[in-house]
PDB file of N, CA and C in Angstrom:
ATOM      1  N   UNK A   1      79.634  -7.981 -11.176  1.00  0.00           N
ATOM      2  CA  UNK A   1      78.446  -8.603 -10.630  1.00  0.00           C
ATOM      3  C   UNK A   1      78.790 -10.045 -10.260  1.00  0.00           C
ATOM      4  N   UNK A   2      78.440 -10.291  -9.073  1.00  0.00           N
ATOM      5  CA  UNK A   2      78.753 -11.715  -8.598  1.00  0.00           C
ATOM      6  C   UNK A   2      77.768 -12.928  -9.292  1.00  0.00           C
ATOM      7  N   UNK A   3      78.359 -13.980  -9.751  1.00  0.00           N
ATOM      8  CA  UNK A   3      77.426 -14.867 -10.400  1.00  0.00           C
ATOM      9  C   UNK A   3      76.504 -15.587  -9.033  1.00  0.00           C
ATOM     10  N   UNK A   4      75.253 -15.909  -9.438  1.00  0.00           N
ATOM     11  CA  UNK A   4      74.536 -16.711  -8.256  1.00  0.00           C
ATOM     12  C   UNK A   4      75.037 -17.759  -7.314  1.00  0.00           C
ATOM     13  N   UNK A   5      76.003 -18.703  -8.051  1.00  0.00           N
ATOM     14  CA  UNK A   5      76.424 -19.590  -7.080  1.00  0.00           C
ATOM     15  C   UNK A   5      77.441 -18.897  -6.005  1.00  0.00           C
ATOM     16  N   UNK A   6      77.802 -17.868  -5.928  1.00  0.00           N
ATOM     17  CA  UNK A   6      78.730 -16.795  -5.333  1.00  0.00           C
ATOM     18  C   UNK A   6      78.096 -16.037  -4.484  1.00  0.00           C
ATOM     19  N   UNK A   7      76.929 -15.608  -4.658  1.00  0.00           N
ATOM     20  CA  UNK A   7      76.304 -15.078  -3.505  1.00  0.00           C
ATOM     21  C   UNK A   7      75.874 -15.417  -1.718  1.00  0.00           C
ATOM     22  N   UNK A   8      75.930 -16.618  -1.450  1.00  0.00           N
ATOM     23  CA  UNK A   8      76.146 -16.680  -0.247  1.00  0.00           C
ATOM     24  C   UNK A   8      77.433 -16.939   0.631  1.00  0.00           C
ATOM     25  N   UNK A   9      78.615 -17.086  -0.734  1.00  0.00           N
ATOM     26  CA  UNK A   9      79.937 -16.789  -0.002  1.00  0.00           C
ATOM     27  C   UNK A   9      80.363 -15.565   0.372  1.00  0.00           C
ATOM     28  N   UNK A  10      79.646 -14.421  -0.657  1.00  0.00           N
ATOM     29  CA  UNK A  10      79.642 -13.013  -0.560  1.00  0.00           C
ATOM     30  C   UNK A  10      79.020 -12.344   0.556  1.00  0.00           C
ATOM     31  N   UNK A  11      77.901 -13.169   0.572  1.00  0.00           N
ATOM     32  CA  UNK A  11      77.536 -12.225   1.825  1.00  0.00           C
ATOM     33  C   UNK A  11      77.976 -12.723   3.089  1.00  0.00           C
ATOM     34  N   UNK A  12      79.024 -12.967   3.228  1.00  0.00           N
ATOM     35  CA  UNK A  12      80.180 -14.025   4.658  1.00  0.00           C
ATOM     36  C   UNK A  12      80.948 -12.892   4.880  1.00  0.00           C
ATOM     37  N   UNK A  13      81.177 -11.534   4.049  1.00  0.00           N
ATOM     38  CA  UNK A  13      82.022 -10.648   3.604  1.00  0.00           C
ATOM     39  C   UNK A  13      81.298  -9.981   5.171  1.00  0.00           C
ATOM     40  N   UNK A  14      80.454  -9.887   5.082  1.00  0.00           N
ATOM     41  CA  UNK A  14      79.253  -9.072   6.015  1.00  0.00           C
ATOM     42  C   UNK A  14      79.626  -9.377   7.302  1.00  0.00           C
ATOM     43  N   UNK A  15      80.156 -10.284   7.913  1.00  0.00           N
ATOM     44  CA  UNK A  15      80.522 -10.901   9.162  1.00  0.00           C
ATOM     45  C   UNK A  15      81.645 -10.383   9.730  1.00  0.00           C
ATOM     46  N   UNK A  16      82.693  -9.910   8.279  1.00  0.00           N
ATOM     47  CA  UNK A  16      83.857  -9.657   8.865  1.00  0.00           C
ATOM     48  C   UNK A  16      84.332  -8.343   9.789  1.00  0.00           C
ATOM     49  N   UNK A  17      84.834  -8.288  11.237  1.00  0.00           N
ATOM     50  CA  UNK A  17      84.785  -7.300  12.007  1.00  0.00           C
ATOM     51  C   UNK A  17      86.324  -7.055  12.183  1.00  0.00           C
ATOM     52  N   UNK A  18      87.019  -5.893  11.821  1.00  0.00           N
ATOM     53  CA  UNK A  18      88.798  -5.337  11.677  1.00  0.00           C
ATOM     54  C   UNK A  18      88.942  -5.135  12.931  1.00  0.00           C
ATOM     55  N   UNK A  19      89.831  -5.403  13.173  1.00  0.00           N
ATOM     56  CA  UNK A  19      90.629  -4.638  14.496  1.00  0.00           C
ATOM     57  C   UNK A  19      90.912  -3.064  14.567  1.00  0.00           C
ATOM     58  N   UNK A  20      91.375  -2.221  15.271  1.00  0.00           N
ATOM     59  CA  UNK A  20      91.739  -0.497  15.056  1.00  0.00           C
ATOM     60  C   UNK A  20      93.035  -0.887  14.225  1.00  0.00           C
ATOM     61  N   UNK A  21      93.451  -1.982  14.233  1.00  0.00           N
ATOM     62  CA  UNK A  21      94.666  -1.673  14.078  1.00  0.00           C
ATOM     63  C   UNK A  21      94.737  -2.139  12.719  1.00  0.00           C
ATOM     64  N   UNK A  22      93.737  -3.086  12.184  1.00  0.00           N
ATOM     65  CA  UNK A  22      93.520  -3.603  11.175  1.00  0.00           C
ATOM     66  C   UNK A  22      93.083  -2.155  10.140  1.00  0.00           C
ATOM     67  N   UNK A  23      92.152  -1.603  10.937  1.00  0.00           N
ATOM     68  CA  UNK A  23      91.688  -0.502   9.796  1.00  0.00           C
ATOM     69  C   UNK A  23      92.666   0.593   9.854  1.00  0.00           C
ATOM     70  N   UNK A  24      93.770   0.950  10.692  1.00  0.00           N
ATOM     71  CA  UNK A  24      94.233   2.002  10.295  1.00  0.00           C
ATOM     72  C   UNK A  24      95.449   1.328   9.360  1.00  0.00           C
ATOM     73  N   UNK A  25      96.045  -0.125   9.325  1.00  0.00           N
ATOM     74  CA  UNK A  25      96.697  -0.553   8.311  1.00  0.00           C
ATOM     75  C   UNK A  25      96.092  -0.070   6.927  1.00  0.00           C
ATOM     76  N   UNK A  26      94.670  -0.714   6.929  1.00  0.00           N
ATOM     77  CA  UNK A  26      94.146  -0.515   5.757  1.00  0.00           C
ATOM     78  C   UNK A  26      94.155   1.273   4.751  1.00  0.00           C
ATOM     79  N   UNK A  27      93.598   2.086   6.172  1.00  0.00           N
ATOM     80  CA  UNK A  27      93.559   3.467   6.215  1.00  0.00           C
ATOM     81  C   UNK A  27      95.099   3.615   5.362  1.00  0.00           C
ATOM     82  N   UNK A  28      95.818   3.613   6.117  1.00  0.00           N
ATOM     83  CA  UNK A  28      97.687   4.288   5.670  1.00  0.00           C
ATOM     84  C   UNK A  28      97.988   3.062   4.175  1.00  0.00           C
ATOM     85  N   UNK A  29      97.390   2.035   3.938  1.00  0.00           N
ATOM     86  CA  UNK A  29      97.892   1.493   2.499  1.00  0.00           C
ATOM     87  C   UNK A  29      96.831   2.091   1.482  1.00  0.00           C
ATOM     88  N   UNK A  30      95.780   2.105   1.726  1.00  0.00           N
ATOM     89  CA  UNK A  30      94.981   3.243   0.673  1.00  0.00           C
ATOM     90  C   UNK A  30      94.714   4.700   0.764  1.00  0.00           C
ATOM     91  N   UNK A  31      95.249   5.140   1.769  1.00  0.00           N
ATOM     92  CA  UNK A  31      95.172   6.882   1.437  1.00  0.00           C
ATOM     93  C   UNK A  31      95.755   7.200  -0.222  1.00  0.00           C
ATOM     94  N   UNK A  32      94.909   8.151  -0.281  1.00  0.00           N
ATOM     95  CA  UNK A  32      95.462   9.103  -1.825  1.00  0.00           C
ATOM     96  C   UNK A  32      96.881   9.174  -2.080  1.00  0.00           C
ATOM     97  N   UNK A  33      97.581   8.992  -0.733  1.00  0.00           N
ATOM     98  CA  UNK A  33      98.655   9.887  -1.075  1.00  0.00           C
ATOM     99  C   UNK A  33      99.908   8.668  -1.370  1.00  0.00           C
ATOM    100  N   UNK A  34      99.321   7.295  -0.865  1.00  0.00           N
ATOM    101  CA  UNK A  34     100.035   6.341  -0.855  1.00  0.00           C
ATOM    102  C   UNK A  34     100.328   5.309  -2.186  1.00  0.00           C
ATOM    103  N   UNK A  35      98.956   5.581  -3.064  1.00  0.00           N
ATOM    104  CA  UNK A  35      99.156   5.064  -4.273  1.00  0.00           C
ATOM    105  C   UNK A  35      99.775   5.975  -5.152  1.00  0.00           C
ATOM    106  N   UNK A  36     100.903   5.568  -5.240  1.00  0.00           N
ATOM    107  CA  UNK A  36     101.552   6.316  -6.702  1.00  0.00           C
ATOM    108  C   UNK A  36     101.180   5.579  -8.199  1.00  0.00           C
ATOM    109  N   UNK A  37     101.976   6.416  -9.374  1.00  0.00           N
ATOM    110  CA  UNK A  37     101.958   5.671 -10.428  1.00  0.00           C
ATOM    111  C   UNK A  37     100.285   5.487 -11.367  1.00  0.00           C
ATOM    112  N   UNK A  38     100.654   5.080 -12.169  1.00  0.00           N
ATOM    113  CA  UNK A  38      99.727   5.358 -13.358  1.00  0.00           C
ATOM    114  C   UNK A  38      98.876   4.510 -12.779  1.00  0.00           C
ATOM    115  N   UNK A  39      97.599   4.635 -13.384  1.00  0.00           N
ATOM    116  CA  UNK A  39      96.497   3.676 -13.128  1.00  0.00           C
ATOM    117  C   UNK A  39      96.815   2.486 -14.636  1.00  0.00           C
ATOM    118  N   UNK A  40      97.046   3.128 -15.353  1.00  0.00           N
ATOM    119  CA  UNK A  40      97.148   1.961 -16.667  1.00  0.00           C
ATOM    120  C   UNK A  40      98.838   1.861 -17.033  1.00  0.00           C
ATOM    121  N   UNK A  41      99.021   1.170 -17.697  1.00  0.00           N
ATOM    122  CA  UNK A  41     100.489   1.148 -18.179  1.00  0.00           C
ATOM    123  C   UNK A  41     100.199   1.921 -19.709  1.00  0.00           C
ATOM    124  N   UNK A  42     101.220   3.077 -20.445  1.00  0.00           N
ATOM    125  CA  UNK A  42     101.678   4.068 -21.799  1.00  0.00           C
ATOM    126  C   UNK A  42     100.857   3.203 -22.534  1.00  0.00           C
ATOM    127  N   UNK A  43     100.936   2.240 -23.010  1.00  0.00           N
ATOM    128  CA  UNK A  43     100.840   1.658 -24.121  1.00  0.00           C
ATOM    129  C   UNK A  43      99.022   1.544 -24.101  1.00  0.00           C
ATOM    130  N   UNK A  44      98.222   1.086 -22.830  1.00  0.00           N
ATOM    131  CA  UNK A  44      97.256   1.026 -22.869  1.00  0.00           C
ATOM    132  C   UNK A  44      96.621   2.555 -23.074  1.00  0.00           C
ATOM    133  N   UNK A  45      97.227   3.277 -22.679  1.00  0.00           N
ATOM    134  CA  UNK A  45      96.268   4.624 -22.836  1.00  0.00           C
ATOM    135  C   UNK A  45      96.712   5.140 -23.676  1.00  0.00           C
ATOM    136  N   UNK A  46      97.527   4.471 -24.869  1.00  0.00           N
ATOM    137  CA  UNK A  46      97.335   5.271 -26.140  1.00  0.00           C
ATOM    138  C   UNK A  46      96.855   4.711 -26.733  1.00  0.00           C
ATOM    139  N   UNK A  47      96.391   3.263 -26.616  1.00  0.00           N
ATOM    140  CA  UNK A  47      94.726   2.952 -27.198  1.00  0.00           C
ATOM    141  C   UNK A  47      93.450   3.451 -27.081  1.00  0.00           C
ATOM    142  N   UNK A  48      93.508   3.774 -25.705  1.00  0.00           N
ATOM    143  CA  UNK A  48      92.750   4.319 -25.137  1.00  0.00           C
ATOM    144  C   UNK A  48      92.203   5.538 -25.250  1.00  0.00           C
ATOM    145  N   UNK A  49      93.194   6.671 -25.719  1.00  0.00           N
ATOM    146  CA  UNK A  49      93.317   7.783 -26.456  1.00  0.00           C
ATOM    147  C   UNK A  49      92.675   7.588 -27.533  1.00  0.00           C
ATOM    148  N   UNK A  50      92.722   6.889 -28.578  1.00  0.00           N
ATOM    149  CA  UNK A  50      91.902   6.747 -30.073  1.00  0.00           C
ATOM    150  C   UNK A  50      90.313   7.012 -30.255  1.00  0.00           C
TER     151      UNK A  50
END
């Protein structure tokens, strides 16, 4: 949750317009298939496990 003094820098977010080329960068670095690897590092999810 954004604190109040943060909210009208946040909504500046709203303005911003990508290029095609901008969103298919974005598209091909977050597809499913592009993030590998654990979401947590061993050690945290055998706390996590408990």
């Amino acid at each position: 949750m954004s604190r109040p003094e943060r909210v009208e820098e946040n909504l500046q977010a709203l303005a911003i317009s990508l290029t095609a080329d901008e969103l298919a960068t974005q598209d091909s670095a977050f597809a499913p298939d592009a993030i590998i690897g654990d979401r947590y590092p061993a050690m945290v999810m055998k706390l996590a496990a408990r």
